[in-house]
C-alpha atoms as a PDB file:
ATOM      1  CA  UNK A   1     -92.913 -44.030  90.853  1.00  0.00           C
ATOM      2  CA  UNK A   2     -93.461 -47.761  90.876  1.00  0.00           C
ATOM      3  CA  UNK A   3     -94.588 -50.158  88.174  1.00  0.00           C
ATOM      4  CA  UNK A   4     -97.789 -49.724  88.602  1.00  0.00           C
ATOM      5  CA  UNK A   5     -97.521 -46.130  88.328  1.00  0.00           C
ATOM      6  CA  UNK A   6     -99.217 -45.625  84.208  1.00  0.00           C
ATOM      7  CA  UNK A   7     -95.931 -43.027  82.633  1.00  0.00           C
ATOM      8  CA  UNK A   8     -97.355 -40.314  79.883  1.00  0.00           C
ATOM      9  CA  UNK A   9     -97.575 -41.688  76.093  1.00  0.00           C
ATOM     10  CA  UNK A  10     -94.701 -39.327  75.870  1.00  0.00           C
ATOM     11  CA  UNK A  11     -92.507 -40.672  78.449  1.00  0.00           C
ATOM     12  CA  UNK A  12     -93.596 -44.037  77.257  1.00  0.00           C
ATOM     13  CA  UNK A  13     -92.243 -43.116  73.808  1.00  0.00           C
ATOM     14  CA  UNK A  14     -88.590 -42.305  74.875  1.00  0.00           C
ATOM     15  CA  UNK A  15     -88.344 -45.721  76.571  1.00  0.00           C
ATOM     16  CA  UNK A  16     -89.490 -47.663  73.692  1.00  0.00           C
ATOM     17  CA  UNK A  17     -87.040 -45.808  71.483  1.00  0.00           C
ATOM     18  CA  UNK A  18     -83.840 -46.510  74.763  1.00  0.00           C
ATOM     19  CA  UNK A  19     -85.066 -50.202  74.671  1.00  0.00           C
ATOM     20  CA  UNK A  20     -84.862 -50.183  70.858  1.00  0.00           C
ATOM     21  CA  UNK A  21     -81.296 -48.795  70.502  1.00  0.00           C
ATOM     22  CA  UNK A  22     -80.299 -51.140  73.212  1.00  0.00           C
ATOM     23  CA  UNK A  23     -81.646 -54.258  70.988  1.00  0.00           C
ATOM     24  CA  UNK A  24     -80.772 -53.447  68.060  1.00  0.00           C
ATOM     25  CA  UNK A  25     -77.045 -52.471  68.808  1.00  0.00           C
ATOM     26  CA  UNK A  26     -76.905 -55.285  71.366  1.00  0.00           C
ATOM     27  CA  UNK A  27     -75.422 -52.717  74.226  1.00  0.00           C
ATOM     28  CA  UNK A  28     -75.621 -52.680  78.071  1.00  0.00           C
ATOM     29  CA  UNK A  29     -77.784 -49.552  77.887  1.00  0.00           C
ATOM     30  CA  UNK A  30     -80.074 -47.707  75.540  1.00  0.00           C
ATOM     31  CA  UNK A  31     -81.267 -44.305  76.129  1.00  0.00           C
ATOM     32  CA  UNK A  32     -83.260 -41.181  74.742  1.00  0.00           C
ATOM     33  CA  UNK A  33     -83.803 -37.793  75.344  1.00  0.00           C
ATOM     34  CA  UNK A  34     -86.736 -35.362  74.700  1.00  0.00           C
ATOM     35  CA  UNK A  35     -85.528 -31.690  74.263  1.00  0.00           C
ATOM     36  CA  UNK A  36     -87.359 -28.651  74.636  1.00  0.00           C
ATOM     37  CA  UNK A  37     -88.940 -28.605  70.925  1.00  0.00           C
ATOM     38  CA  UNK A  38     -90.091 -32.520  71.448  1.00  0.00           C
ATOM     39  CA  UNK A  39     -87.062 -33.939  69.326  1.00  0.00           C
ATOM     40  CA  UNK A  40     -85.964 -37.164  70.621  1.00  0.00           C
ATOM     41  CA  UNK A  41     -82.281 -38.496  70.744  1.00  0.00           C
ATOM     42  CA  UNK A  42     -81.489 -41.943  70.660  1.00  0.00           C
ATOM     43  CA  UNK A  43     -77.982 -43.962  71.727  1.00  0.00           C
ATOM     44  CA  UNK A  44     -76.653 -46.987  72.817  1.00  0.00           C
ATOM     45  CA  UNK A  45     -73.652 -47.260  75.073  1.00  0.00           C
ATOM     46  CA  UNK A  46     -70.283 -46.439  73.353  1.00  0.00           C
ATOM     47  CA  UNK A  47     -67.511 -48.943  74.350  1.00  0.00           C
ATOM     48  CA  UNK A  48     -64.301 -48.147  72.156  1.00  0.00           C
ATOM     49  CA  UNK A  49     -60.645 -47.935  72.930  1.00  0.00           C
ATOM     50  CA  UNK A  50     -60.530 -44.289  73.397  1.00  0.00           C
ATOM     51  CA  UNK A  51     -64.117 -43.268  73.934  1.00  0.00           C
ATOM     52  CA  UNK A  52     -66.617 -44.991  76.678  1.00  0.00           C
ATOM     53  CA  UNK A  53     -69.822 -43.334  77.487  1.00  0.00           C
ATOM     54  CA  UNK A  54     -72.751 -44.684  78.633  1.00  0.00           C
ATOM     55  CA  UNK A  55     -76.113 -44.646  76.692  1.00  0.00           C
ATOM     56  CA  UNK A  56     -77.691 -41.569  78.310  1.00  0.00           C
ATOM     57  CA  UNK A  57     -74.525 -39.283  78.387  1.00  0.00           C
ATOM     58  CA  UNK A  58     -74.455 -40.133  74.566  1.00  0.00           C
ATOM     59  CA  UNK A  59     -78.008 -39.555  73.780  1.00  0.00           C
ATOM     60  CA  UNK A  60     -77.450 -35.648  75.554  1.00  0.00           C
ATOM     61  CA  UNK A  61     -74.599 -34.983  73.255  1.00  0.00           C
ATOM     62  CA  UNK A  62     -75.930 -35.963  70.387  1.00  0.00           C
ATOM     63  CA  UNK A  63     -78.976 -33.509  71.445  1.00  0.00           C
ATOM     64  CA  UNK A  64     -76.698 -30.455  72.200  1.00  0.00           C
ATOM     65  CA  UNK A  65     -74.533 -31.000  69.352  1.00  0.00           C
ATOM     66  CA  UNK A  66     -77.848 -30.649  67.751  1.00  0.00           C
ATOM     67  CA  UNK A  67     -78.806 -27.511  68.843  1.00  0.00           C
ATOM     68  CA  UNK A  68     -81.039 -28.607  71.663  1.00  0.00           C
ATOM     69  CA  UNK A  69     -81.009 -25.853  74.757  1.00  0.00           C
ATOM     70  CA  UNK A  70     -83.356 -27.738  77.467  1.00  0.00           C
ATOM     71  CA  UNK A  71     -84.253 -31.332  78.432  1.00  0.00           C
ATOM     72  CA  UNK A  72     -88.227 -32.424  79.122  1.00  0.00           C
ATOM     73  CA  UNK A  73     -87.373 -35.805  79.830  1.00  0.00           C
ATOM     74  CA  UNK A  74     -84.844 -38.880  79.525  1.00  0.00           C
ATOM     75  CA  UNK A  75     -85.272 -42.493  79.984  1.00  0.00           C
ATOM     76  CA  UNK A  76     -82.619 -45.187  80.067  1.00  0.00           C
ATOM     77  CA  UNK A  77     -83.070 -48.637  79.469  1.00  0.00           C
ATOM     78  CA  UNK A  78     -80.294 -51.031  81.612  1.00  0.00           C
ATOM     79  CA  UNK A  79     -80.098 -53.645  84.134  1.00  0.00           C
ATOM     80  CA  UNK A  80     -78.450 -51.317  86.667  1.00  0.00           C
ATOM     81  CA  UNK A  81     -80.270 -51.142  89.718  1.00  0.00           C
ATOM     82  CA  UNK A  82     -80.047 -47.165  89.752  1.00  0.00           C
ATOM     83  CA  UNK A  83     -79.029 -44.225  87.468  1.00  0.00           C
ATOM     84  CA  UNK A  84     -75.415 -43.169  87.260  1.00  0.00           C
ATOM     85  CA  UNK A  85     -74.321 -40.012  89.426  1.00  0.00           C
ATOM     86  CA  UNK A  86     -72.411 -39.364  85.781  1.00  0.00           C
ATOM     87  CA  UNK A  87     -75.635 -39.595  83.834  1.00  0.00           C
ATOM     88  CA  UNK A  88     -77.803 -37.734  85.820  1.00  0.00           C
ATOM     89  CA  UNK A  89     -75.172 -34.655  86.264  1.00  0.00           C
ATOM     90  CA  UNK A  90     -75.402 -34.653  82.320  1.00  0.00           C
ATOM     91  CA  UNK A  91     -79.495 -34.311  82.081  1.00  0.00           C
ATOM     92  CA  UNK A  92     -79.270 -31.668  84.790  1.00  0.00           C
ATOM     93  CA  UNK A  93     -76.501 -29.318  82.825  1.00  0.00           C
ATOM     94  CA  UNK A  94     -78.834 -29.161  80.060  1.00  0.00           C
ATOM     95  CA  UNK A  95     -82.681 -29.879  81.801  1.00  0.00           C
ATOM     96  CA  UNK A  96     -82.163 -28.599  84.908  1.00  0.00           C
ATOM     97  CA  UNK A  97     -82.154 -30.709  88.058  1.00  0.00           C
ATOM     98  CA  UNK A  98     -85.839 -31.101  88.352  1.00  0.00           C
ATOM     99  CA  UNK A  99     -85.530 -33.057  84.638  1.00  0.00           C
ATOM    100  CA  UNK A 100     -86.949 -35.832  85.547  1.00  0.00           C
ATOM    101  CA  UNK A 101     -84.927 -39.541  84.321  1.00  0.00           C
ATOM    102  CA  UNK A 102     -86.828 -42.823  83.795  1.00  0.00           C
ATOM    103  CA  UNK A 103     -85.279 -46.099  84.218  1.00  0.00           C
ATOM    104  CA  UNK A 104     -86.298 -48.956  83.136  1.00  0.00           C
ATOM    105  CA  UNK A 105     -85.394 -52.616  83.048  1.00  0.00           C
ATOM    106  CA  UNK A 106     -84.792 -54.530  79.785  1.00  0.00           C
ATOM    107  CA  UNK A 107     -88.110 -55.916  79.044  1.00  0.00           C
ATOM    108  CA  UNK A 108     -88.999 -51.374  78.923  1.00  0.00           C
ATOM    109  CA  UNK A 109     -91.134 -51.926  82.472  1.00  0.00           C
ATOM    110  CA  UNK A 110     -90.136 -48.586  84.657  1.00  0.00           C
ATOM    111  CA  UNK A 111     -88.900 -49.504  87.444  1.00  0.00           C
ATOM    112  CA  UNK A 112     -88.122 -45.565  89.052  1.00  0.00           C
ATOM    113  CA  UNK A 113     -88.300 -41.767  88.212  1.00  0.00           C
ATOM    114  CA  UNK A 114     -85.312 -39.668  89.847  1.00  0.00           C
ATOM    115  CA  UNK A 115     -84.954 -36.257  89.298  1.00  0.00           C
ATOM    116  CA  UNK A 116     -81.406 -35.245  87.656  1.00  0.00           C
ATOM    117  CA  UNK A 117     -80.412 -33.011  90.804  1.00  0.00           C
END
């Protein structure tokens, strides 16, 4: 995918929300997630003492601690140049690996789709 590229209104959603969290938090990363049912999961990257996870391994917790069994989508929102080995291998144990992952930069232009396998 390049810039260019027009994303679905429902892809476009879940990287509004990632660029949100990221803002409003004031983290490296936002991210979301869109289950199986359409819920969306929202996070920003947690940095404490005893817990770091990035914004997109967040957002999938917080989606199968809420009952969520499948992944449609997840975007996250960084200035990374690629997605995280770590972060995809999260989106493919609960999507699958064809699940695909948006990134975008921080002014929430997508910059690549990669497939969580």
């Amino acid at each position: 995918m390049t810039e260019s590229t027009p994303i679905a209104p429902e892809d476009q959603k879940i990287v509004t929300l990632a660029r949100s969290a990221r803002a409003r938090n004031g983290v490296p990363e936002g991210a979301a997630v869109r289950d199986e049912t359409g819920r969306t999961y929202v996070a920003g990257t947690v940095d404490l003492d005893s817990l770091k996870l990035s914004a997109l391994r967040t957002a999938v917790a917080m989606a199968v601690a809420s009952g969520a069994t499948s992944l449609e989508a997840a975007a996250v929102v960084s200035a990374a140049d690629a997605v995280a080995d770590d972060d995809r291998a999260a989106v493919r144990d609960l999507g699958g690996p064809k699940t695909p992952v948006l990134l975008a930069g921080p002014d929430g232009t997508v910059r690549t789709t990669v497939a969580a396998g």
